[in-house]
N, C-alpha and C. Protein backbone atom coordinates (compact mmCIF):
# COMPACT_ATOMS: atom_id res chain seq x y z
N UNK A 1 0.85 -1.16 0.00
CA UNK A 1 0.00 0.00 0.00
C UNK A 1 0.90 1.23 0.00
N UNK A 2 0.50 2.32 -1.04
CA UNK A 2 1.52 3.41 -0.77
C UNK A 2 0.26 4.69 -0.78
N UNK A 3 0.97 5.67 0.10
CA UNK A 3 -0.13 6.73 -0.10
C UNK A 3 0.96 8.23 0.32
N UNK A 4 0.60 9.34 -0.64
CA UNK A 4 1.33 10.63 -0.12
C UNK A 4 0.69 10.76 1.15
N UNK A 5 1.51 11.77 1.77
CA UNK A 5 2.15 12.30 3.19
C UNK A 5 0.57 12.68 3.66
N UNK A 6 -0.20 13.89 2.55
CA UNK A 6 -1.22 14.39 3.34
C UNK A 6 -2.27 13.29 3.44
N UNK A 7 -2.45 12.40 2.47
CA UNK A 7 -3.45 11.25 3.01
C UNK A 7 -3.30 10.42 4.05
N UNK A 8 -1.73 9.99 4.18
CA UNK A 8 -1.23 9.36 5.23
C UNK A 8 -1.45 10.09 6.29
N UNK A 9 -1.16 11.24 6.67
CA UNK A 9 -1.58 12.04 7.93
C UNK A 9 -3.44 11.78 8.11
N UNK A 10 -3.83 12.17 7.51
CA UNK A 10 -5.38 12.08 7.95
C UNK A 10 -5.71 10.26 8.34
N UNK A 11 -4.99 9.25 7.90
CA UNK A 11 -5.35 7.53 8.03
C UNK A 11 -3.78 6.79 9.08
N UNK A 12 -3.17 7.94 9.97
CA UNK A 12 -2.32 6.97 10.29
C UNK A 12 -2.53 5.97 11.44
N UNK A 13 -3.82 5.82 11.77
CA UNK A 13 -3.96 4.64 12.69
C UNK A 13 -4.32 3.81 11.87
N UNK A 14 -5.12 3.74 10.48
CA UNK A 14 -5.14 2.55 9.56
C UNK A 14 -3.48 2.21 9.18
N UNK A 15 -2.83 2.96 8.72
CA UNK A 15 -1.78 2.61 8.08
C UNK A 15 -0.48 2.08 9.33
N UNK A 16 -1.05 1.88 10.72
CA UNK A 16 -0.03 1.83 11.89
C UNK A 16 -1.13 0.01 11.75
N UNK A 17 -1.90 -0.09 11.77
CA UNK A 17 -2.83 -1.77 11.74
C UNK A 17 -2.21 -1.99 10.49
N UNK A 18 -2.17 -1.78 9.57
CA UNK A 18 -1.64 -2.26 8.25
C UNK A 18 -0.14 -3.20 8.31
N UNK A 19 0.75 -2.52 8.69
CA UNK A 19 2.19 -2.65 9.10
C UNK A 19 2.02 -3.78 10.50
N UNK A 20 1.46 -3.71 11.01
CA UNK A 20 1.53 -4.27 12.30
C UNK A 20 1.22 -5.87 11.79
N UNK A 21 -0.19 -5.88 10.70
CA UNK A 21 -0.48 -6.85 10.21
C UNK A 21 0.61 -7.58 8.87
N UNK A 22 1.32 -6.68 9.13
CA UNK A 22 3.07 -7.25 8.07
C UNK A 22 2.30 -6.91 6.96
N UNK A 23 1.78 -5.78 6.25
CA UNK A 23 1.37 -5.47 5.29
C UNK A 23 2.51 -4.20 4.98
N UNK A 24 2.97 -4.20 3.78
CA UNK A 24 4.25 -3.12 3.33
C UNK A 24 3.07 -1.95 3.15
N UNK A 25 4.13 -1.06 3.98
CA UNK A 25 3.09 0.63 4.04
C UNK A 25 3.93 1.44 3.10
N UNK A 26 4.10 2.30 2.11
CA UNK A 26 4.90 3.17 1.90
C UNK A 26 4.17 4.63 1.80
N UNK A 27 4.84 5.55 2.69
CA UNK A 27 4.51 6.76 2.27
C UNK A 27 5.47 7.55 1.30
N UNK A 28 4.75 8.05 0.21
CA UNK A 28 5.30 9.34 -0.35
C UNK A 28 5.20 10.58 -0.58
N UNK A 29 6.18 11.12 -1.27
CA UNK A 29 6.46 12.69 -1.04
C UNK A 29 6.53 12.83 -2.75
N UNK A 30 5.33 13.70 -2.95
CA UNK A 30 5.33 13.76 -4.57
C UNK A 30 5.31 12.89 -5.27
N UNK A 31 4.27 11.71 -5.16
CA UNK A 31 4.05 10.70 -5.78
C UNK A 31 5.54 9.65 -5.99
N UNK A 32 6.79 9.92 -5.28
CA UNK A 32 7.93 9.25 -5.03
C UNK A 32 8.02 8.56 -4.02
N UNK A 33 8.37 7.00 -3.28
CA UNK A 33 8.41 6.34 -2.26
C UNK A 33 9.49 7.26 -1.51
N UNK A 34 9.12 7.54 -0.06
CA UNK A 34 9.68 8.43 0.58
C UNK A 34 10.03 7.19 2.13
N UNK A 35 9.13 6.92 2.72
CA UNK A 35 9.41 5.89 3.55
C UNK A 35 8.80 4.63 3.47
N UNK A 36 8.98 3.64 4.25
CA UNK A 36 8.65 2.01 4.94
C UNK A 36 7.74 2.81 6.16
N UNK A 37 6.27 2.33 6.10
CA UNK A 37 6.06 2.05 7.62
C UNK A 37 6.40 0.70 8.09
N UNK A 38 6.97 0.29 9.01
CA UNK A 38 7.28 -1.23 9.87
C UNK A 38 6.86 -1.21 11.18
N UNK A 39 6.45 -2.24 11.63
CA UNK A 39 6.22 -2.60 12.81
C UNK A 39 7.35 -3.17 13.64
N UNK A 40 7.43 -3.10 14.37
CA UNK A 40 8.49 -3.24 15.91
C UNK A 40 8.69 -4.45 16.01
N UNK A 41 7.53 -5.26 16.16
CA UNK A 41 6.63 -6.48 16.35
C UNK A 41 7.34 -7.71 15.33
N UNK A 42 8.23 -8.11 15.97
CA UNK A 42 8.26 -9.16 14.65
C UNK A 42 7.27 -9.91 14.33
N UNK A 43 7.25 -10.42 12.99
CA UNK A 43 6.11 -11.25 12.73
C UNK A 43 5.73 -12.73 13.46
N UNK A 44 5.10 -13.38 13.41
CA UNK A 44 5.37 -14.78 14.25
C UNK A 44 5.61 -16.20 13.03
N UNK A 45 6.29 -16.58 12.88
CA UNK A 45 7.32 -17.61 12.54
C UNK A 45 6.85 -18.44 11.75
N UNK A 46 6.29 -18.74 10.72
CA UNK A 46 5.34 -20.17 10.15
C UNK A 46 6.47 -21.15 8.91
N UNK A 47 6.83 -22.32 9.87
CA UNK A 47 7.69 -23.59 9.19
C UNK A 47 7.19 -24.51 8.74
N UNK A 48 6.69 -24.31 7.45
CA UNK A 48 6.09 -25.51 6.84
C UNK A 48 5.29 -26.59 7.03
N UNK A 49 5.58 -28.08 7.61
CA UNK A 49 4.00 -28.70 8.30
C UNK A 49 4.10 -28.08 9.68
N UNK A 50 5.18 -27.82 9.98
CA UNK A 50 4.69 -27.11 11.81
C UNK A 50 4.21 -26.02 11.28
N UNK A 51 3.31 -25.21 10.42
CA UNK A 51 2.72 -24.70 10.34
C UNK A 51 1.64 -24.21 11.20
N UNK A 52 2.34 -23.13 12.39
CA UNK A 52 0.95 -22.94 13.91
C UNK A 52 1.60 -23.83 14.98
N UNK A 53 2.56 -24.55 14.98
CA UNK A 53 3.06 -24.71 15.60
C UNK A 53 4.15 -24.16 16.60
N UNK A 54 5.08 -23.36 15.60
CA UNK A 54 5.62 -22.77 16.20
C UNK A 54 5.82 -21.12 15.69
N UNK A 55 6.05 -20.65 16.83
CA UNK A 55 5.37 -19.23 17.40
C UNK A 55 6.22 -18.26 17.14
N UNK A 56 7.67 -18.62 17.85
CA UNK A 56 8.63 -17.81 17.57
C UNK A 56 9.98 -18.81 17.56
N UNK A 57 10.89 -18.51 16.17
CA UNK A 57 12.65 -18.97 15.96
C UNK A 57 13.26 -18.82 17.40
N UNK A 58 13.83 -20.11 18.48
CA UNK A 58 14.39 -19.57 19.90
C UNK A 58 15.85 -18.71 18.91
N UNK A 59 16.37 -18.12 19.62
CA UNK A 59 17.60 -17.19 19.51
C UNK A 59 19.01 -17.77 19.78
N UNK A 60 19.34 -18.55 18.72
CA UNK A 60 20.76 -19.50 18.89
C UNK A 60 21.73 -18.91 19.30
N UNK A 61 22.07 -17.99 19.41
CA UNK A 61 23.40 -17.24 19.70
C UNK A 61 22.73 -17.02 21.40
N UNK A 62 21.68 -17.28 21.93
CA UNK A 62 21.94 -16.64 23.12
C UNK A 62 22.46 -17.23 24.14
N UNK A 63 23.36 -17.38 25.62
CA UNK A 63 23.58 -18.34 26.25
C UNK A 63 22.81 -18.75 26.27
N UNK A 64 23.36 -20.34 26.87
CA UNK A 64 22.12 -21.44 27.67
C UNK A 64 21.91 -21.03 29.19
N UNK A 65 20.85 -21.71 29.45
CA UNK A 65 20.48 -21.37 30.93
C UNK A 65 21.45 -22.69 31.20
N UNK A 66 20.96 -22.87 32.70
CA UNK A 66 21.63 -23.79 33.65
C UNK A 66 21.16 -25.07 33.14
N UNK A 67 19.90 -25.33 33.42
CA UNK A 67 19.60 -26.25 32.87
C UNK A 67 20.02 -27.03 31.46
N UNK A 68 20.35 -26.52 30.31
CA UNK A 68 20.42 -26.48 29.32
C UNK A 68 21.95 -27.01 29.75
N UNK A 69 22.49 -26.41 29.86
CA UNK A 69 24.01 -26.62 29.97
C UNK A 69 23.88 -28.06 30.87
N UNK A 70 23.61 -28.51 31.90
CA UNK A 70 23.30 -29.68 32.79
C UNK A 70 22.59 -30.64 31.39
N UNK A 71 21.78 -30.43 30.52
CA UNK A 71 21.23 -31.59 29.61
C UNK A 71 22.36 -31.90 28.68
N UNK A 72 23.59 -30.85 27.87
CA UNK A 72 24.43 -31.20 27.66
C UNK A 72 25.72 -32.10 27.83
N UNK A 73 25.66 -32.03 29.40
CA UNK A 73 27.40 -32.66 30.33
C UNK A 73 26.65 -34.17 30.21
């Protein structure tokens, strides 16, 4: 979805649900792409037959807890 600046000003709580819903927002300036609206929010994760299964990628680089480290030794 792209829309100039002054339409975007009068709809930016539609265009803040848009983005949120991982829908590409662009505003422009003189009929030229000027920005990305994005959401903060990462999206949630969908792997093929786990499809809804899983929710969110865990974060490999982060330490292990205690536990974790104890299922390893």
């Amino acid at each position: 979805m792209q829309m100039n600046i002054a339409e975007a000003k009068a709809k930016l709580s539609e265009l803040i649900a848009a983005a949120e819903k991982g829908e590409e927002v662009i505003i422009a300036r003189g009929g030229q792409p000027a920005v990305r609206l994005v959401s903060v929010h990462r999206p949630t994760v969908r792997i093929g037959i786990g499809d809804g299964l899983v929710s969110r990628v865990p974060d490999f680089l982060a330490p292990m807890s205690e536990n974790e480290l104890r299922d390893w030794e």
